[in-house]
C-alpha atoms as a PDB file:
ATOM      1  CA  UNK A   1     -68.070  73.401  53.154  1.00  0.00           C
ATOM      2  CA  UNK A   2     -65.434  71.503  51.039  1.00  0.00           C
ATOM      3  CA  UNK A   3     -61.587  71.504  52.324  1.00  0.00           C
ATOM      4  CA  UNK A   4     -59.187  73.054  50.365  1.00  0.00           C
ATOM      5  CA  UNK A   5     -56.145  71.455  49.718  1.00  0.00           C
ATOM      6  CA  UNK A   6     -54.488  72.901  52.519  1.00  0.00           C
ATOM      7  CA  UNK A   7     -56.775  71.980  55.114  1.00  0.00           C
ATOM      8  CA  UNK A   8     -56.546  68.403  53.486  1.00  0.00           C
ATOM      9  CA  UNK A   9     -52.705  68.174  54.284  1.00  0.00           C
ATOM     10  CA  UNK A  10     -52.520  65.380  56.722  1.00  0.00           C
ATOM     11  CA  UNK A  11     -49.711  62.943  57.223  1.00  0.00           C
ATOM     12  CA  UNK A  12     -49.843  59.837  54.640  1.00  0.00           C
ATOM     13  CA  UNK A  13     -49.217  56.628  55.510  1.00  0.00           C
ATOM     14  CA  UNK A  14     -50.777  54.283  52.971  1.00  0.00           C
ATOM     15  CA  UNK A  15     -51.250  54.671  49.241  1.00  0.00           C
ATOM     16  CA  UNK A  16     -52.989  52.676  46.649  1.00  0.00           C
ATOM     17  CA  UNK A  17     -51.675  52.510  43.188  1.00  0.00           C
ATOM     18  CA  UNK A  18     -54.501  51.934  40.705  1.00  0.00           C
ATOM     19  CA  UNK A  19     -51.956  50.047  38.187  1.00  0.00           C
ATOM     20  CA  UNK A  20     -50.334  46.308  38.312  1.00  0.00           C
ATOM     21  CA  UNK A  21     -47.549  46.113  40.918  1.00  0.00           C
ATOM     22  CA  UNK A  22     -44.462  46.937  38.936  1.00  0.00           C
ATOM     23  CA  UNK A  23     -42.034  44.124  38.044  1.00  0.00           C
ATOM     24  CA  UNK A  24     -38.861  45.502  38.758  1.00  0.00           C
ATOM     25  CA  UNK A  25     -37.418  45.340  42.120  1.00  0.00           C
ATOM     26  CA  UNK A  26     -35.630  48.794  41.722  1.00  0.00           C
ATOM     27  CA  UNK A  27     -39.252  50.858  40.764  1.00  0.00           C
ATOM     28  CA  UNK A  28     -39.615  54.169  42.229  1.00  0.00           C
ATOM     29  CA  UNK A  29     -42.354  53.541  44.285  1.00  0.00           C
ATOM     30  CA  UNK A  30     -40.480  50.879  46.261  1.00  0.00           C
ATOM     31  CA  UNK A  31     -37.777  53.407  47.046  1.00  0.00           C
ATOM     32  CA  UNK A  32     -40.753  55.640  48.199  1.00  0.00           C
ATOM     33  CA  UNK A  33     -42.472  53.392  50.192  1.00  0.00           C
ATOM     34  CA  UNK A  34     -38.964  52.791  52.009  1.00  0.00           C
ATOM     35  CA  UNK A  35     -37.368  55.749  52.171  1.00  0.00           C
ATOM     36  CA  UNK A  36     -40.748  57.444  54.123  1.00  0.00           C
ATOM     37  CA  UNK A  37     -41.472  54.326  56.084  1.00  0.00           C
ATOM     38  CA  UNK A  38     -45.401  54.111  54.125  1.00  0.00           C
ATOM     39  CA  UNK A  39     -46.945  51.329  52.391  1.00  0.00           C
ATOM     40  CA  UNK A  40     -47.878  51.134  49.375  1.00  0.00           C
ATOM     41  CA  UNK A  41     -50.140  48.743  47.337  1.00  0.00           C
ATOM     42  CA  UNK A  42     -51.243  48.510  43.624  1.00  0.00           C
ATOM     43  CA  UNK A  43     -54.607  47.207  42.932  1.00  0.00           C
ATOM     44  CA  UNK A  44     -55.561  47.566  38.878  1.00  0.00           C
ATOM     45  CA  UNK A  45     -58.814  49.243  39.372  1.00  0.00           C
ATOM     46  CA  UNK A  46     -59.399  48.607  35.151  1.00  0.00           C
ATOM     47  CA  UNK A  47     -59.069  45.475  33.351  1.00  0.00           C
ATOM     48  CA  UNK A  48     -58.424  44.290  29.728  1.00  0.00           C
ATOM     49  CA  UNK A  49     -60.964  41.763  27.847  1.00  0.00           C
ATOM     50  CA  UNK A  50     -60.389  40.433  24.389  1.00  0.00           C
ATOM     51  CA  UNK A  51     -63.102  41.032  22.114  1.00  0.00           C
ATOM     52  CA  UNK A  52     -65.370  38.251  21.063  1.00  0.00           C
ATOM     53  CA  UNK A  53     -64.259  37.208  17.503  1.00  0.00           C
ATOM     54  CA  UNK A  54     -68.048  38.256  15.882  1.00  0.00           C
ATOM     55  CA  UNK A  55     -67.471  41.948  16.945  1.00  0.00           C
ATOM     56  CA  UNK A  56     -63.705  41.424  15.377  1.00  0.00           C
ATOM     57  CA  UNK A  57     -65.116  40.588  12.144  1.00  0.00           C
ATOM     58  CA  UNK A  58     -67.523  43.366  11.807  1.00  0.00           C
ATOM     59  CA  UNK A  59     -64.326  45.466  11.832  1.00  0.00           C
ATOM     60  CA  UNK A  60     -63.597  43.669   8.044  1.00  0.00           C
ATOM     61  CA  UNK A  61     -59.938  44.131   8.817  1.00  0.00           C
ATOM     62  CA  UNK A  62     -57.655  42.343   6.541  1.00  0.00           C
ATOM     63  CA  UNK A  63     -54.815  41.438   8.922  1.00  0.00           C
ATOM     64  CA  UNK A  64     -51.881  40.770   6.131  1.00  0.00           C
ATOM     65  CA  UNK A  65     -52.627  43.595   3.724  1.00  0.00           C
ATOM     66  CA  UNK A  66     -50.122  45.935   6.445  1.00  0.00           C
ATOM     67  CA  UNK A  67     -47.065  45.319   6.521  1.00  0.00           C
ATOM     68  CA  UNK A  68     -46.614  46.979  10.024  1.00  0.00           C
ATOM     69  CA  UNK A  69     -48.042  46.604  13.608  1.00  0.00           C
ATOM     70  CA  UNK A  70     -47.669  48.523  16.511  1.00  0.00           C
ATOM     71  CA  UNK A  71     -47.615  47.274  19.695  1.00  0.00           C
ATOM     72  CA  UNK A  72     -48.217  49.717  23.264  1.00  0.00           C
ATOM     73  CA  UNK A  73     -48.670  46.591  26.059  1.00  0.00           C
ATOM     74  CA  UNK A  74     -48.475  43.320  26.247  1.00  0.00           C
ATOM     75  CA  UNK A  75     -52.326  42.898  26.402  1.00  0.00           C
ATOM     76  CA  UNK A  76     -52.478  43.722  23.000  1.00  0.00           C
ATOM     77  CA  UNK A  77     -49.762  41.333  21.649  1.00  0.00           C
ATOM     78  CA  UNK A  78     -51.547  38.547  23.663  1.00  0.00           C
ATOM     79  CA  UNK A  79     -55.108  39.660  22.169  1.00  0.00           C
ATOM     80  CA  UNK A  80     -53.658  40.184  18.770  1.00  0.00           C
ATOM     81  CA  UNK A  81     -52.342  36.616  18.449  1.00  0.00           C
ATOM     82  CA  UNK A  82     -55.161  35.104  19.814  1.00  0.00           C
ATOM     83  CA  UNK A  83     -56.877  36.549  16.985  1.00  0.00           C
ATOM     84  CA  UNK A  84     -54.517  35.535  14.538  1.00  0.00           C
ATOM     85  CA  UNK A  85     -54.393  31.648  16.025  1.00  0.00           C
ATOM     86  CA  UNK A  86     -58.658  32.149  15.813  1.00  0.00           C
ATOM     87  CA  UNK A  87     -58.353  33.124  11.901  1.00  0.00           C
ATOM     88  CA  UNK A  88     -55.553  30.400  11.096  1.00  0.00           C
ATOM     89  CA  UNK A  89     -53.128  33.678  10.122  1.00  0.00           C
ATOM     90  CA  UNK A  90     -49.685  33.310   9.792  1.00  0.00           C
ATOM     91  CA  UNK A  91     -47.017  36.662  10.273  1.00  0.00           C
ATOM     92  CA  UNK A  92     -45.368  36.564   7.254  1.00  0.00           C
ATOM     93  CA  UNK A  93     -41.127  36.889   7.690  1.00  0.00           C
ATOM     94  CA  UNK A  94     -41.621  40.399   6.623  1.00  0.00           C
ATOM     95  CA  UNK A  95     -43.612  41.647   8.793  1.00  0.00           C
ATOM     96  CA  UNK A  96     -42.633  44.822  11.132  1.00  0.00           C
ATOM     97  CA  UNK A  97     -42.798  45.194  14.358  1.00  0.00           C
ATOM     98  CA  UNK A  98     -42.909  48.751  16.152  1.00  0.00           C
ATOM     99  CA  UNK A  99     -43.161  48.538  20.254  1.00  0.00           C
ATOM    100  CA  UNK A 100     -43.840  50.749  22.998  1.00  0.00           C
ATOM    101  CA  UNK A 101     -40.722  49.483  25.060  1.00  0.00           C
ATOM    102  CA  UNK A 102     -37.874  46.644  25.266  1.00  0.00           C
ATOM    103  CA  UNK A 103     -40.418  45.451  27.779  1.00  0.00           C
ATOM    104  CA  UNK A 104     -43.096  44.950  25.016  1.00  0.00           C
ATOM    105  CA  UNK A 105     -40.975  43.772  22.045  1.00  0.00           C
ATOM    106  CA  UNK A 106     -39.030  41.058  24.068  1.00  0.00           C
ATOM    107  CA  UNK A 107     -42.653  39.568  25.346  1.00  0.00           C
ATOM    108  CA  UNK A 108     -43.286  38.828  21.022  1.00  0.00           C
ATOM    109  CA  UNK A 109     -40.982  36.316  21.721  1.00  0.00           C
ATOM    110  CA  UNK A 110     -44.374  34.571  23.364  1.00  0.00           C
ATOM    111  CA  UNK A 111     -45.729  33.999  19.444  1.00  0.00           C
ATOM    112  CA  UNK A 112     -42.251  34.662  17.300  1.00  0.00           C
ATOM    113  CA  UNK A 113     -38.995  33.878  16.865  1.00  0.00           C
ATOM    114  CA  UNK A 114     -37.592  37.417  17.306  1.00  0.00           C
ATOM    115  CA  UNK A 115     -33.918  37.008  16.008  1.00  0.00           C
ATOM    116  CA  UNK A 116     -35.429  36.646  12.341  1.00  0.00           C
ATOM    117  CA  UNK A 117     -37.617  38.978  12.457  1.00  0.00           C
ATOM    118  CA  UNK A 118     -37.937  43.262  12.104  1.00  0.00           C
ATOM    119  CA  UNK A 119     -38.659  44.484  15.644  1.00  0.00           C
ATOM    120  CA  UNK A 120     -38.456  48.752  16.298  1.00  0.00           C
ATOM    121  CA  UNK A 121     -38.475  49.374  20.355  1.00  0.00           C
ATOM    122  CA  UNK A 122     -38.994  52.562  22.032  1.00  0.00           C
ATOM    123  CA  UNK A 123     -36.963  53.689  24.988  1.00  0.00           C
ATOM    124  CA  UNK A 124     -40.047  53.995  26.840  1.00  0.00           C
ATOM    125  CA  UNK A 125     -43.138  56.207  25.474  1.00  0.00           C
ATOM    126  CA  UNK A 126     -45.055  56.734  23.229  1.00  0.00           C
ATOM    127  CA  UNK A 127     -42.909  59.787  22.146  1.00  0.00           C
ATOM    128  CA  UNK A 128     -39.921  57.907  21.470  1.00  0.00           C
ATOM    129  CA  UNK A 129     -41.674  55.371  19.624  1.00  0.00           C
ATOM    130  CA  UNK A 130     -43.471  58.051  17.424  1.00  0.00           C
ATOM    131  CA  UNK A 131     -39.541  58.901  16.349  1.00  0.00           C
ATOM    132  CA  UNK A 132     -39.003  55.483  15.151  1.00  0.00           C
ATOM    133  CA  UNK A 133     -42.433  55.738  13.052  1.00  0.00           C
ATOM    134  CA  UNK A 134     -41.361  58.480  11.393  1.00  0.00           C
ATOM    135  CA  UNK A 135     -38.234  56.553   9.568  1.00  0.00           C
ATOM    136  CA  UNK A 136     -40.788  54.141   8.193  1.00  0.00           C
ATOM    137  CA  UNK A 137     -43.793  56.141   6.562  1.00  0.00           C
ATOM    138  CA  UNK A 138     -43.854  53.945   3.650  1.00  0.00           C
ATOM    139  CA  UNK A 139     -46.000  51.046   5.626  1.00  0.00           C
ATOM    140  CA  UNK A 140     -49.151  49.859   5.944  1.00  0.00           C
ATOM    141  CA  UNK A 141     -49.388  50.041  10.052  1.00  0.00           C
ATOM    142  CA  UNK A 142     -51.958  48.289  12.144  1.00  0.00           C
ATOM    143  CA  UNK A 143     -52.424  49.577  15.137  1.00  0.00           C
ATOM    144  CA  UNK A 144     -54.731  46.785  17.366  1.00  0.00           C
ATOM    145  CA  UNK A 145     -56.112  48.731  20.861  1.00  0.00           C
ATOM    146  CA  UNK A 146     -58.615  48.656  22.881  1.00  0.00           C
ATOM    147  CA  UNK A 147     -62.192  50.226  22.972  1.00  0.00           C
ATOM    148  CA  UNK A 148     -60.525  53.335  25.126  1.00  0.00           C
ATOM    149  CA  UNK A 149     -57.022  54.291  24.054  1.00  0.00           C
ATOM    150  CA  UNK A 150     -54.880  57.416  24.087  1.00  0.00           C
ATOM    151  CA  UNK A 151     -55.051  59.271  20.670  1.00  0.00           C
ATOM    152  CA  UNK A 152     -51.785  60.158  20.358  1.00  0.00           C
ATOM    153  CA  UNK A 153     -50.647  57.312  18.196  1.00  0.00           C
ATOM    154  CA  UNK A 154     -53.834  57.669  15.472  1.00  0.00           C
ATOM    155  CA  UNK A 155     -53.451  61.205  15.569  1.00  0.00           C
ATOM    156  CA  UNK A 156     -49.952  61.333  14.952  1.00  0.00           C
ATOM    157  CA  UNK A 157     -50.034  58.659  11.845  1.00  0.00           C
ATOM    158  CA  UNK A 158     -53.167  60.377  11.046  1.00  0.00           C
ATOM    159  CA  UNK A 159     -51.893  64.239  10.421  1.00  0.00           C
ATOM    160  CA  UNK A 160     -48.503  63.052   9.025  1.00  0.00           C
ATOM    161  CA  UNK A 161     -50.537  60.886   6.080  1.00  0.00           C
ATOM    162  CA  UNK A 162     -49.468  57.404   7.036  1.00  0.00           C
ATOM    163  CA  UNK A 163     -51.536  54.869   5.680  1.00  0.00           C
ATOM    164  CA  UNK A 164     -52.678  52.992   9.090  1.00  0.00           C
ATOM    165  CA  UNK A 165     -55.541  51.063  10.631  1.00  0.00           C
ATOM    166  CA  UNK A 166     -56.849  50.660  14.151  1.00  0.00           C
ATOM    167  CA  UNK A 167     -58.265  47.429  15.137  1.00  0.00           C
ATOM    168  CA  UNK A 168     -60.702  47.215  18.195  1.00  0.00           C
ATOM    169  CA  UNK A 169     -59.232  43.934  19.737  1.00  0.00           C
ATOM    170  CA  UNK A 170     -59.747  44.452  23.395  1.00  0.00           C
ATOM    171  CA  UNK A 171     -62.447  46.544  25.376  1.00  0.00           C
ATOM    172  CA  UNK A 172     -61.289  48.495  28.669  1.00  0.00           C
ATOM    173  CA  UNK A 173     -63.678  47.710  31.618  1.00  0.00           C
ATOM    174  CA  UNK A 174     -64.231  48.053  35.700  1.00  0.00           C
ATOM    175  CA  UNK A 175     -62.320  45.391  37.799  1.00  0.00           C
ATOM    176  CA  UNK A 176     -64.252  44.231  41.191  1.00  0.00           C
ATOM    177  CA  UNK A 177     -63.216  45.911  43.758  1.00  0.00           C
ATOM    178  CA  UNK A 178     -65.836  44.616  46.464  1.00  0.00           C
ATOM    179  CA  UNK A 179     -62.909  43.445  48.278  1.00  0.00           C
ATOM    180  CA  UNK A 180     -61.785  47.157  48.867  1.00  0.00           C
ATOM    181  CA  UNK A 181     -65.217  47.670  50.346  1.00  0.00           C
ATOM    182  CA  UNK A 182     -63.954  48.767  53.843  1.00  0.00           C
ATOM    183  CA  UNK A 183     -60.631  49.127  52.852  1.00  0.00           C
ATOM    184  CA  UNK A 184     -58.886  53.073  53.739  1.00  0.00           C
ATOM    185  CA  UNK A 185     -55.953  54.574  51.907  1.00  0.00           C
ATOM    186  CA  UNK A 186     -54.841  57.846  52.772  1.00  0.00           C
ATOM    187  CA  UNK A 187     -53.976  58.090  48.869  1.00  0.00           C
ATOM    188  CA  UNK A 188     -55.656  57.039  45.540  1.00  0.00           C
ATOM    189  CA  UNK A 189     -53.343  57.355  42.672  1.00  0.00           C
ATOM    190  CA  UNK A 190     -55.374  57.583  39.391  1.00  0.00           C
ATOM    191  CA  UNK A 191     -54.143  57.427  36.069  1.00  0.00           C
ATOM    192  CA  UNK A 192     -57.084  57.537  33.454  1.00  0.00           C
ATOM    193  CA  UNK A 193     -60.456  59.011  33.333  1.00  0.00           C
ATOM    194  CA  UNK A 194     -61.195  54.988  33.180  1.00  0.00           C
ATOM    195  CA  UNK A 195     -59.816  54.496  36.608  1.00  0.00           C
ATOM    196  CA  UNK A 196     -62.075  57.025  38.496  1.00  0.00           C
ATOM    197  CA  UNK A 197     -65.284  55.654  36.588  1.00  0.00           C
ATOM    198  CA  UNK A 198     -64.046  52.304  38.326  1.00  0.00           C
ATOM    199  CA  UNK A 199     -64.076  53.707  41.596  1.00  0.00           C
ATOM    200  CA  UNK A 200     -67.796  54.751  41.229  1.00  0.00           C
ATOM    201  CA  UNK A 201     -68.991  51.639  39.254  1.00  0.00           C
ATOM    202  CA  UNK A 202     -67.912  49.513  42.264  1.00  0.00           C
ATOM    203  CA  UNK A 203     -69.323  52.567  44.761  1.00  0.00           C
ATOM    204  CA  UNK A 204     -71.325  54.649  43.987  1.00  0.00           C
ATOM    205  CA  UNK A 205     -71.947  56.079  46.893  1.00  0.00           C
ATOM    206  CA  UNK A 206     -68.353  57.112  47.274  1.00  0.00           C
ATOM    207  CA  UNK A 207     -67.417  59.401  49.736  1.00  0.00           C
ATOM    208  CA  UNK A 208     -63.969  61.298  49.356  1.00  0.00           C
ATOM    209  CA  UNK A 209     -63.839  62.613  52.670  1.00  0.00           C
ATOM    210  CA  UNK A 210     -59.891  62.728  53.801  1.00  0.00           C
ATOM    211  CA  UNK A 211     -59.087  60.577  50.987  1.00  0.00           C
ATOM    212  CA  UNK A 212     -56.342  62.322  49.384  1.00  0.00           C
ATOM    213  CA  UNK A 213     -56.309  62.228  45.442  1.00  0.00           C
ATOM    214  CA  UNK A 214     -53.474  61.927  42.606  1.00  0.00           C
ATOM    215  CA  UNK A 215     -54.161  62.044  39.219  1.00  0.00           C
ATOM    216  CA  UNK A 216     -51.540  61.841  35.940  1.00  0.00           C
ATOM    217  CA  UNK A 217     -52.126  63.374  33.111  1.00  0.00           C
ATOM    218  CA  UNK A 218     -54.732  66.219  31.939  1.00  0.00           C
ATOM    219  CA  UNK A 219     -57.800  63.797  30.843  1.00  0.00           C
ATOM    220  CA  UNK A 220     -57.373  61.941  34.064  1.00  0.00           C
ATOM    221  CA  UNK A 221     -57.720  65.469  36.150  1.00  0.00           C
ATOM    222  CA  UNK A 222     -60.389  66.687  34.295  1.00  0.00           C
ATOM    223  CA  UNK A 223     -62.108  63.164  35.150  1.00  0.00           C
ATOM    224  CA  UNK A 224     -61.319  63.681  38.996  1.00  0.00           C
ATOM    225  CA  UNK A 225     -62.959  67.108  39.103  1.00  0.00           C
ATOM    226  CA  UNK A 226     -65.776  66.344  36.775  1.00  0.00           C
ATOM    227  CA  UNK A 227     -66.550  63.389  39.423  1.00  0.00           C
ATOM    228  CA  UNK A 228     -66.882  66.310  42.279  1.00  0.00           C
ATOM    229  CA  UNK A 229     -63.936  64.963  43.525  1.00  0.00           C
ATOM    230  CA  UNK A 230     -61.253  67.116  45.353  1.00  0.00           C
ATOM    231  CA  UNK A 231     -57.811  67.024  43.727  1.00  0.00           C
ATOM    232  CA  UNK A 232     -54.553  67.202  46.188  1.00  0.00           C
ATOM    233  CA  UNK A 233     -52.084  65.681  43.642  1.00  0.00           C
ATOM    234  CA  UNK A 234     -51.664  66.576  40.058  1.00  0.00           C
ATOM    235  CA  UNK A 235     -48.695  65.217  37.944  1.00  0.00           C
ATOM    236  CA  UNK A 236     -46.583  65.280  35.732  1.00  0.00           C
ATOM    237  CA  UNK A 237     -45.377  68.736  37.413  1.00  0.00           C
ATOM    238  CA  UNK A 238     -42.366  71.135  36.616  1.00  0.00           C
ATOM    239  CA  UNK A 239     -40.443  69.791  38.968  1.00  0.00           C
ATOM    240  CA  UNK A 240     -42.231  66.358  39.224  1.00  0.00           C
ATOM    241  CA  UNK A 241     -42.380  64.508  35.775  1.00  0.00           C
ATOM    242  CA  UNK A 242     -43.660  61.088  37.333  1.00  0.00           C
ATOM    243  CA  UNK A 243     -46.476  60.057  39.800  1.00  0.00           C
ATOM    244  CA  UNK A 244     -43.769  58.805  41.936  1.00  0.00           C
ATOM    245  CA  UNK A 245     -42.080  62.310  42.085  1.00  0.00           C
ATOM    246  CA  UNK A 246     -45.215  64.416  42.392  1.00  0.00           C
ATOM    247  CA  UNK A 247     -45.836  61.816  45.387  1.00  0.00           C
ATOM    248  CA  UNK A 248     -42.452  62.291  47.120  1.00  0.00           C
ATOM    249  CA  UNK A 249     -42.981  65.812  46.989  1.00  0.00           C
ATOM    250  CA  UNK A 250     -46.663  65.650  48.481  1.00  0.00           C
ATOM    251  CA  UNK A 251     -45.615  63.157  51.348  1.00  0.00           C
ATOM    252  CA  UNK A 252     -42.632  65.141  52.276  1.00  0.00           C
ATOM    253  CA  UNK A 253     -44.674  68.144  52.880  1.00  0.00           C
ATOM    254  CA  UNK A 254     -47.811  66.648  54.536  1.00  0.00           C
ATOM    255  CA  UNK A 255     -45.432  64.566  56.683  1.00  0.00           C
ATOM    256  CA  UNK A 256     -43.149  67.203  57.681  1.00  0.00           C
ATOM    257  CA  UNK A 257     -40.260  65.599  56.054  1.00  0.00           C
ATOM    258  CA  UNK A 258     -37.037  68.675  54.854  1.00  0.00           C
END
């Protein structure tokens, strides 16, 4: 017989993040993990590689006919580049930049002298930056991703009639997690259907048992469920528009917190 998600409400005292641990001191899981007395780790269960440069050129992209690139992580500037240094291309003054986040655009810096060049930030979606793209449908936008991306970005340029490209420059695999072997959380946070085939790449006999799972965002639900898994946490949620909020909410009830 499987638990429902009632039965499953036991007290939480541990949670995994499956993300990078975030860099600012003042993130909301911090405050969580304080303010409830649990601990919390983040352990990437996906990782980013840059494609070889023969797979790049069977794309036959032509890097400097757009005169726009968009950038959603820092992975992709640093693959992007790395490209460019491997092809002997130089960004013309010209060139736009559009960016995912202050985060994003201030890391160019890495390959560019920003002050002299055109740089577009979002607050920090995709949403916002989507309202910047729209003041600038008169470029040629490149759009470098990886092998598994959100569609949100191509579909948008896509329906509107920009004139855009996606390059392939990274492909989104499994990170070893053998070190998590015997390793027990009382919650899994999950954020892409990428994430949960992780978990059963590195084990495959995985058994959910009291494990309780969160999941953000539709795709990344549907992914939990398809798996047979059971899941306690869904975000974002009326009341609950971040992982960190839909987790408050869950620990405060299963821990008997008012």
């Amino acid at each position: 017989m499987i638990d429902t998600a009632t039965d499953r409400m036991r007290k939480v005292k541990s949670i995994l993040v499956t993300q990078e641990a975030p860099t600012d001191p003042a993130s909301p899981y911090f405050k969580l993990a304080e303010k409830y007395h649990i601990k919390i780790d983040f352990r990437p269960f996906i990782q980013v590689e840059a494609v070889p440069m023969r797979e790049f050129r069977k794309q036959k992209i032509e890097i400097l006919q757009h005169s726009a690139i968009i950038f959603t992580s820092r992975n992709a500037v640093d693959h992007f580049f790395a490209i460019c240094k491997e092809l002997k291309l130089d960004m013309p003054a010209d060139m736009k930049y559009f960016c995912i986040s202050d985060q994003t655009s201030n890391y160019l810096q890495k390959y560019i002298v920003i002050r002299k060049r055109k740089i577009f930030s979002g607050l920090k979606d995709t949403k916002d930056l989507l309202e910047i793209i729209k003041k600038h449908k008169n470029e040629k936008f490149l759009f470098p991703c990886s092998d598994i991306r959100k569609s949100d970005i191509p579909d948008f340029l896509k329906s509107n009639g920009y004139t855009y490209t996606e390059a392939v420059i990274n492909h989104t695999v499994a990170a070893d997690l053998s070190d998590l072997k015997n390793v027990y959380y009382d919650i899994l946070a999950f954020f892409s259907p990428s994430g949960i085939n992780s978990l059963f790449v590195n084990f495959p006999d995985f058994k959910q048992n009291n494990t309780r799972l969160a999941a953000f965002g539709p795709t990344t639900a549907k992914a939990v469920r398809e798996a047979g898994l059971i899941l306690d946490i869904e975000a974002p949620l009326p009341n609950a528009p971040s992982m960190t909020g839909a987790l408050e909410l869950y620990v405060k009830k299963a821990n008997g917190i008012k």
